[in-house]
Protein backbone atom coordinates (compact mmCIF):
# COMPACT_ATOMS: atom_id res chain seq x y z
CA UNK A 1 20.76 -64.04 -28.74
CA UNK A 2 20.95 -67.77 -28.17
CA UNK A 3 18.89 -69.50 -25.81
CA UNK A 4 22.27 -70.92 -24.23
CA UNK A 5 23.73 -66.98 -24.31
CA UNK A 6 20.79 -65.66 -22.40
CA UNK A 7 21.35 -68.33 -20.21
CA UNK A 8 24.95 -67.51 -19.27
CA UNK A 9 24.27 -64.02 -19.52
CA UNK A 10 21.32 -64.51 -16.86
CA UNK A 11 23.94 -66.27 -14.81
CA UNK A 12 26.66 -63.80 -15.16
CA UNK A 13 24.21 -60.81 -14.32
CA UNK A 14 23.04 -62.49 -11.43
CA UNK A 15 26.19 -63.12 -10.30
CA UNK A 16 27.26 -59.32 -10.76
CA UNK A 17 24.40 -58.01 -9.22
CA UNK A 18 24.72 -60.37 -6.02
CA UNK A 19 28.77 -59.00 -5.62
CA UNK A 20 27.23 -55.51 -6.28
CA UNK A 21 25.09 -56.32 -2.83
CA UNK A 22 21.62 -56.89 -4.98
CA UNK A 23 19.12 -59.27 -5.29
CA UNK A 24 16.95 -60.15 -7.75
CA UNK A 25 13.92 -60.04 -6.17
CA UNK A 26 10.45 -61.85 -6.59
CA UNK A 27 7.68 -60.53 -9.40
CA UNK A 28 5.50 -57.85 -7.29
CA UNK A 29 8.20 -56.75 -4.86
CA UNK A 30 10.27 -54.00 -4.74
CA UNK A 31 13.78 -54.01 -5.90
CA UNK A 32 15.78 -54.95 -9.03
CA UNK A 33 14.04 -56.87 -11.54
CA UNK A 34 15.39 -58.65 -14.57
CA UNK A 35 13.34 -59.45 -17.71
CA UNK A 36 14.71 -61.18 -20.66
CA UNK A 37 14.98 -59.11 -24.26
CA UNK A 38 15.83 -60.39 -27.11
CA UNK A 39 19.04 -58.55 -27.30
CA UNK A 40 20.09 -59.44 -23.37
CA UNK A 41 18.17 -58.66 -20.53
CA UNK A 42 16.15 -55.69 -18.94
CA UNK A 43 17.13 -54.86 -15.67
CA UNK A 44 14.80 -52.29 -13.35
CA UNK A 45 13.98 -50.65 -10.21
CA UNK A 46 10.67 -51.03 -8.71
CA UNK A 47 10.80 -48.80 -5.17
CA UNK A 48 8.11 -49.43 -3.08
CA UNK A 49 8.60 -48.82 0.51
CA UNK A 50 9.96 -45.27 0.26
CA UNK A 51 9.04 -43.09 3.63
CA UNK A 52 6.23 -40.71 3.03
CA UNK A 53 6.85 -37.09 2.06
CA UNK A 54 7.75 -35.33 4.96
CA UNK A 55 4.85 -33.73 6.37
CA UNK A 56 2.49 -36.37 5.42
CA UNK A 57 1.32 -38.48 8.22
CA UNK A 58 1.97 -42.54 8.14
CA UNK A 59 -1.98 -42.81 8.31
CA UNK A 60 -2.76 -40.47 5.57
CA UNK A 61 -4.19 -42.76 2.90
CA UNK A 62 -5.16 -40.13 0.24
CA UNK A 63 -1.63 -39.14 -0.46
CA UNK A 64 -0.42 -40.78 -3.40
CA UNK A 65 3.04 -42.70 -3.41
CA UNK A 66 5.91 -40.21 -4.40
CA UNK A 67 7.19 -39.49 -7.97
CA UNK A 68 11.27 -40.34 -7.40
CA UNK A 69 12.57 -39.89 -11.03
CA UNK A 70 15.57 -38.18 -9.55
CA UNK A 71 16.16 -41.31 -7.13
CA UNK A 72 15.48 -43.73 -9.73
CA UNK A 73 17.63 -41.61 -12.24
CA UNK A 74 20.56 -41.37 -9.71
CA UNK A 75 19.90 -45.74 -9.05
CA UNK A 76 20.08 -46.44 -12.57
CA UNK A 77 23.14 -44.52 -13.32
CA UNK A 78 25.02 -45.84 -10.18
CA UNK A 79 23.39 -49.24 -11.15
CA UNK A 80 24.86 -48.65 -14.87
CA UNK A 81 28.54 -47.88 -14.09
CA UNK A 82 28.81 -50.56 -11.77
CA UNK A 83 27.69 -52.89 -14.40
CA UNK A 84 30.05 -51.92 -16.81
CA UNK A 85 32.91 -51.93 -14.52
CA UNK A 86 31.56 -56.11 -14.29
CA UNK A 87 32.03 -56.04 -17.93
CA UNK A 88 28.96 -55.56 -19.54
CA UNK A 89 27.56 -53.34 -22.12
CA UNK A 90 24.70 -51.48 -20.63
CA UNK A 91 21.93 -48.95 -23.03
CA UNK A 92 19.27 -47.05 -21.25
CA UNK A 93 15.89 -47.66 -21.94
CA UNK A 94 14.29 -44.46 -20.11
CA UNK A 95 14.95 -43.63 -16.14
CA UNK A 96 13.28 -46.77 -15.29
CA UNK A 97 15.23 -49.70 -17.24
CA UNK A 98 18.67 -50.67 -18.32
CA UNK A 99 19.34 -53.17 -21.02
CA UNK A 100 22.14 -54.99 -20.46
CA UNK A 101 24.38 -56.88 -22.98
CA UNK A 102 26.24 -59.39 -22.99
CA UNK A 103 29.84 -57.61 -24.10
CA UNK A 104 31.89 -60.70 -24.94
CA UNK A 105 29.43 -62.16 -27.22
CA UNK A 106 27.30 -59.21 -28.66
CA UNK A 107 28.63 -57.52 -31.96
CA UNK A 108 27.30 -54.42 -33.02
């Protein structure tokens, strides 16, 4: 892809994302995160400030942060079909990225 297509694409998925009600959000925070690819750009999850387990105290520092594949799963795929419904082609890349292209100007 073009620099000037990953540029409007960038623009575009911003856009999308921010009429979807999400933010881009800064490197090291939680949220959705976007990272350039050669072939459009990879768009993830990172969820930090889940609540605890239940039954795990707030204080209880030796319990390790939760494994949410089914949350992240069940994000991505709502995060997916809203994408595509804003026009773009979307491939998965595992339950923890999305790459999303650019429909109008990629050819298979």
């Amino acid at each position: 892809m073009s620099d000037q297509g990953a540029e409007v694409l960038l623009v575009r998925l911003r856009r999308a994302l921010t009429e979807l009600g999400f933010e881009e959000i800064a490197t090291g925070a939680e949220g959705v995160h976007l990272i350039e690819h050669a072939r459009g750009v990879m768009i993830g999850w990172m969820p930090r400030d889940i609540t605890t387990p239940y039954g795990h105290g707030p204080h209880d520092n030796t319990t390790p942060e939760p494994d949410l594949p089914g949350l992240r799963r069940a994000f991505g795929l709502a995060l997916a079909a809203a994408l595509r419904g804003a026009g773009f082609t979307i491939e998965t890349r595992d339950d923890k990225w999305l790459l999303v292209l650019d429909s109008t100007t990629d050819k298979p």
